[in-house]
C-alpha atoms as a PDB file:
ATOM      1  CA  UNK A   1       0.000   0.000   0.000  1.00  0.00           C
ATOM      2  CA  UNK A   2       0.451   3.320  -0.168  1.00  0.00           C
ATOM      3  CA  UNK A   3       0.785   5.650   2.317  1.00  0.00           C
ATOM      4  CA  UNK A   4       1.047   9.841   2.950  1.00  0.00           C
ATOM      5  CA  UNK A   5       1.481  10.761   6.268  1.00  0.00           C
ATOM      6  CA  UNK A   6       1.559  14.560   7.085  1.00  0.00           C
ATOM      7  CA  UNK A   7       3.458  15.228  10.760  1.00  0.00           C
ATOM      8  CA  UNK A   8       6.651  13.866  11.295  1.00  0.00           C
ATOM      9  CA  UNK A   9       6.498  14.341  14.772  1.00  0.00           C
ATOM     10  CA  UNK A  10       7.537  11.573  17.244  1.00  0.00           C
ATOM     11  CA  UNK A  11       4.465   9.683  16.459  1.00  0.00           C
ATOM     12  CA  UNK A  12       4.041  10.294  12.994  1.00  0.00           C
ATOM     13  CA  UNK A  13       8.106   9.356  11.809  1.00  0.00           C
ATOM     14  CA  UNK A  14       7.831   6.072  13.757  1.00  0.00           C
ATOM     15  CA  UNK A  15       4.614   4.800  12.055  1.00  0.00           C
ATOM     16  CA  UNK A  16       6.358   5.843   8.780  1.00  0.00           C
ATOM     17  CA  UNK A  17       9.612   4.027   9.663  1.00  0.00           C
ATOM     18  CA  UNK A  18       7.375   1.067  10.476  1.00  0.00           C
ATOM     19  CA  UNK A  19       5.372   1.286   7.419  1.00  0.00           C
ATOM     20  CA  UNK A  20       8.126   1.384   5.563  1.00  0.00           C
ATOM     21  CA  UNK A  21       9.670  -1.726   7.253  1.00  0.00           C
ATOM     22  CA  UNK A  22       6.548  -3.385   6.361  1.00  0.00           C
ATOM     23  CA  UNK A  23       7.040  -2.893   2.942  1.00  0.00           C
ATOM     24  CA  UNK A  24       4.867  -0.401   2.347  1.00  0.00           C
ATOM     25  CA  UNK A  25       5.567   3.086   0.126  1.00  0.00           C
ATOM     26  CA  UNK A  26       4.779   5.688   2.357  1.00  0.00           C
ATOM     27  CA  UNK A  27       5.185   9.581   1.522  1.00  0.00           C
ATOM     28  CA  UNK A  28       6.170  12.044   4.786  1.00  0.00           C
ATOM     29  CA  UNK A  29       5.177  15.793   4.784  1.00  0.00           C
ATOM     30  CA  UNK A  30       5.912  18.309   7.389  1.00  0.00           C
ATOM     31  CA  UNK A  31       6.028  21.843   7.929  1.00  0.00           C
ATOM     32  CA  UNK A  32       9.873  21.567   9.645  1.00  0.00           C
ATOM     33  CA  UNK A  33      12.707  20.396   7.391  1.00  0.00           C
ATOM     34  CA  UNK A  34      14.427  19.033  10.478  1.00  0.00           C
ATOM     35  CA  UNK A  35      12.058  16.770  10.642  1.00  0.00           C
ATOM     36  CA  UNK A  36      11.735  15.055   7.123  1.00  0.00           C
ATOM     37  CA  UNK A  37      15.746  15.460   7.438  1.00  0.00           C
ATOM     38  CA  UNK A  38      15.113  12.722  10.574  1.00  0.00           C
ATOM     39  CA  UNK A  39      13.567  10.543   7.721  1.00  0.00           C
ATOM     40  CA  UNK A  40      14.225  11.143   4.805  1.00  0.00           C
ATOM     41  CA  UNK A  41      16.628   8.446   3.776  1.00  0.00           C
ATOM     42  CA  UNK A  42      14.125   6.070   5.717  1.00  0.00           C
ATOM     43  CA  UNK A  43      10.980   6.583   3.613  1.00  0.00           C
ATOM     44  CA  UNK A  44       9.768   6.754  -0.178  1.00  0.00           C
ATOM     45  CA  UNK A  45       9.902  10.364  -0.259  1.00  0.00           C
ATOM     46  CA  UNK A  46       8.962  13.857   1.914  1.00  0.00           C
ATOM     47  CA  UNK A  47       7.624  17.113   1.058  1.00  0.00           C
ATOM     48  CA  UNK A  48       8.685  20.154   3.128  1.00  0.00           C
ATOM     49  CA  UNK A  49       4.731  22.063   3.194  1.00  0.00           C
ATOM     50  CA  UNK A  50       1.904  23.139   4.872  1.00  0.00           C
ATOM     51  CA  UNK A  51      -0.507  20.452   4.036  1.00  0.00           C
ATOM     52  CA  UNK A  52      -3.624  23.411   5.003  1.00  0.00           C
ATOM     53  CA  UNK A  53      -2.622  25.115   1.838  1.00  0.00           C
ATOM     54  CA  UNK A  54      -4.143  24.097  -1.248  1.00  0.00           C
ATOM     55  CA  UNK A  55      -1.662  24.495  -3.845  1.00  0.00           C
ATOM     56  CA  UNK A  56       1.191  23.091  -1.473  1.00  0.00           C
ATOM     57  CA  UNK A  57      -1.144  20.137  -1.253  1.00  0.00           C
ATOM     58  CA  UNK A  58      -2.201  19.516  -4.683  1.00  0.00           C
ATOM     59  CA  UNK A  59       1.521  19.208  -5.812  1.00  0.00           C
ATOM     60  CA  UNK A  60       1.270  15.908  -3.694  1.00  0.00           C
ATOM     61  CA  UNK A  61       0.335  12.449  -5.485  1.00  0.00           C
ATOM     62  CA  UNK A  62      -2.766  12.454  -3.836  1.00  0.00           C
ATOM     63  CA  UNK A  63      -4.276  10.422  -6.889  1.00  0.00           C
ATOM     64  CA  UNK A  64      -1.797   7.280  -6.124  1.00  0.00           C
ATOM     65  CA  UNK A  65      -2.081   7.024  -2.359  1.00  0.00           C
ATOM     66  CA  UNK A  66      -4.052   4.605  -0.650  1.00  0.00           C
ATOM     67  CA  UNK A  67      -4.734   6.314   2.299  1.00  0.00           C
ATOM     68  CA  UNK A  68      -3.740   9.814   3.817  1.00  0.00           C
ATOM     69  CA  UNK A  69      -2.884   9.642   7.727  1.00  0.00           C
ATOM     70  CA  UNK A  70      -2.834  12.876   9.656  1.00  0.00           C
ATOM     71  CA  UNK A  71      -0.507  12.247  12.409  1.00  0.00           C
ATOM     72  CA  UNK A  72      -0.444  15.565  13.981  1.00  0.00           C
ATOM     73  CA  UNK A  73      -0.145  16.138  17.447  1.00  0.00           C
ATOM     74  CA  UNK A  74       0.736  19.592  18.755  1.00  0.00           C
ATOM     75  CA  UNK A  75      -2.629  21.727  17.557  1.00  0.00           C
ATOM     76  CA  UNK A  76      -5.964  20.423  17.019  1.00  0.00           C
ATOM     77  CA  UNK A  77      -6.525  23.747  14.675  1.00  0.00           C
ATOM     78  CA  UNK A  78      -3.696  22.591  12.078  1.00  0.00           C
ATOM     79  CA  UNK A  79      -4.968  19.016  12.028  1.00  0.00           C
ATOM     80  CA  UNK A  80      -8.981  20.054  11.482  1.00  0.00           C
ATOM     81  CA  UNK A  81      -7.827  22.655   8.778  1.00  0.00           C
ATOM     82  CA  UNK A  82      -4.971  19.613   7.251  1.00  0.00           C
ATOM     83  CA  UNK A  83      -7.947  16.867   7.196  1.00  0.00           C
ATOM     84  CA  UNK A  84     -10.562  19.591   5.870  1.00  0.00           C
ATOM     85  CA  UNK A  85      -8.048  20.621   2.777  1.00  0.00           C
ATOM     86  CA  UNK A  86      -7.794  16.490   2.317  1.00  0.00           C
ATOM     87  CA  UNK A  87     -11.114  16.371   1.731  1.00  0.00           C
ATOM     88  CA  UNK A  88     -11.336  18.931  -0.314  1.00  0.00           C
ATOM     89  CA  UNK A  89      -8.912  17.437  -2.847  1.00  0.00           C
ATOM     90  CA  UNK A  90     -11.450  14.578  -2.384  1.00  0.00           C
ATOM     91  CA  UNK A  91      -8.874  12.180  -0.522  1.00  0.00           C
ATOM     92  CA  UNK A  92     -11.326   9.288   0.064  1.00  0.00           C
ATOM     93  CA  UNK A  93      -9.374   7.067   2.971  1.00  0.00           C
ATOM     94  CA  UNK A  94      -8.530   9.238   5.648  1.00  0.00           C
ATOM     95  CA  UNK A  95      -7.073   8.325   9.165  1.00  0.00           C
ATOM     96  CA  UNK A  96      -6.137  10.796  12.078  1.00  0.00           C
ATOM     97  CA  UNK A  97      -4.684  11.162  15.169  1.00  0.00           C
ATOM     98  CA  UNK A  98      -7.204  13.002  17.997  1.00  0.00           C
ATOM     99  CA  UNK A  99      -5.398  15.221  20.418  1.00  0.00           C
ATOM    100  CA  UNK A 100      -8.405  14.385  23.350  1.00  0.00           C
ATOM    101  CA  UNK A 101     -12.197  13.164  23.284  1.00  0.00           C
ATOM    102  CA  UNK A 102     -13.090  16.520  21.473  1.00  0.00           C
ATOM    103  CA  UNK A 103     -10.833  16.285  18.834  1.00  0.00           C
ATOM    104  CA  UNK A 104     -12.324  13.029  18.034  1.00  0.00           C
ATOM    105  CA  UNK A 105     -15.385  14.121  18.157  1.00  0.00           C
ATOM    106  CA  UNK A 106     -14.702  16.819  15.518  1.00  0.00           C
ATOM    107  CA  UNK A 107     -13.206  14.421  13.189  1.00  0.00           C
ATOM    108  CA  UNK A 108     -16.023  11.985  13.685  1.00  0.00           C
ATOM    109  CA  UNK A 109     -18.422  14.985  12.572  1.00  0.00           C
ATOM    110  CA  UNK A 110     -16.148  15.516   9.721  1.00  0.00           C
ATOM    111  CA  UNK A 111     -17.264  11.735   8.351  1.00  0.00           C
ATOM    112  CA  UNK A 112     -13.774  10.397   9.465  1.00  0.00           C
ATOM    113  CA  UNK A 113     -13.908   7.319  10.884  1.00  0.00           C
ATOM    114  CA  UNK A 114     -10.177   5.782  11.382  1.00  0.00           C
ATOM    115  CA  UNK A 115      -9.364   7.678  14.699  1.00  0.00           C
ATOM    116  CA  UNK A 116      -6.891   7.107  16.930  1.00  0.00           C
ATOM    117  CA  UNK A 117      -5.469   9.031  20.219  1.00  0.00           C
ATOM    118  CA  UNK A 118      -1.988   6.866  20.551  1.00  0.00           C
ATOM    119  CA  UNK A 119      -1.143   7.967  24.136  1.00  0.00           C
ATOM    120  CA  UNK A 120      -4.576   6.663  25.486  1.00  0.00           C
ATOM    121  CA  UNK A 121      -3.997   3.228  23.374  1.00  0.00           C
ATOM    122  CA  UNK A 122       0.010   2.580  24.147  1.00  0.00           C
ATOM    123  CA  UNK A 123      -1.242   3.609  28.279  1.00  0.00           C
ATOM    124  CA  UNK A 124      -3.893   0.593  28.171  1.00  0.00           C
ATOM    125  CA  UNK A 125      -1.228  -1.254  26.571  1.00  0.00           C
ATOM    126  CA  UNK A 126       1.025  -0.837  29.177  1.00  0.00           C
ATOM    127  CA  UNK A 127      -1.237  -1.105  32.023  1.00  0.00           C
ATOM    128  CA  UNK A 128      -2.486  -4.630  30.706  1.00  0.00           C
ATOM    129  CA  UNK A 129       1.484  -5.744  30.267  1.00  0.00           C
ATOM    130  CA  UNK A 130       1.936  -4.099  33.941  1.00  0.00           C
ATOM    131  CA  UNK A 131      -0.669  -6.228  35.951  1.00  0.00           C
ATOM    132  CA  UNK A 132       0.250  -9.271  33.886  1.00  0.00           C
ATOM    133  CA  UNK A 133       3.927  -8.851  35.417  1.00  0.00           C
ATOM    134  CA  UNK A 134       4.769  -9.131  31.366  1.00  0.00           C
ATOM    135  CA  UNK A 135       5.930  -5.688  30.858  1.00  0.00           C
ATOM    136  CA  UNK A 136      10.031  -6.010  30.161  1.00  0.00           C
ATOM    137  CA  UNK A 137      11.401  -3.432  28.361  1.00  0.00           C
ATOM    138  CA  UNK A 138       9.543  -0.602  26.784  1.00  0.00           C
ATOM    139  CA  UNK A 139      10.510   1.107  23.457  1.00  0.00           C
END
């Protein structure tokens, strides 16, 4: 598959790397060049741009993804305005991060319906690995 992720943040570089290690194609976008520099020789390919502007946005293969992932997680404004211009270029398969219970709700109104808040799922992770003694080493 194909993937574009836009926010190569923490989160968002370490499901690309994994992607990628998958064997999946996956396309990185962020507004700081320090961060596709973290990447770049990782992944298929990044774009330094702001993903809320529309001309920035259409010069991405948007036509040849299989699904868009909007992995921000420092301002619930950029990611609402990032998954609104995504629809507007008619991106079909959308998934997004959710800052808190609001944020998801706001993307659920928006008619996306892969949502994920990744510190709430790796803490029930860990607590279930922590009361069955099984928790080791975490990366």
């Amino acid at each position: 598959m194909k993937y574009l992720i836009i926010g190569l943040g923490n989160f968002g570089r370490t499901l690309a790397e994994e992607l990628t290690d998958l064997g999946h194609e996956v396309i990185g976008v962020d507004t700081v060049e320090q961060r596709t520099d973290q990447v770049k020789d990782r992944i298929s390919v990044t774009y330094i741009l702001d993903a809320t502007d529309a001309v920035g946005l259409r010069s991405l293969p948007l036509n040849q993804i299989d699904q868009a992932i909007v992995a921000i997680g420092q301002s619930m404004d950029y990611s609402l305005r990032v998954v609104a211009a995504l629809k507007e270029q008619r991106v079909s398969n959308i998934a997004a991060r959710a800052i808190d219970q609001v944020h998801r709700a706001i993307l659920h109104a928006m008619g996306i319906t892969q949502i994920f808040i990744p510190e709430t799922y790796a803490a029930r992770t860990i607590a279930a690995r922590l009361d069955e003694n099984t928790a080791g080493e975490f990366i």
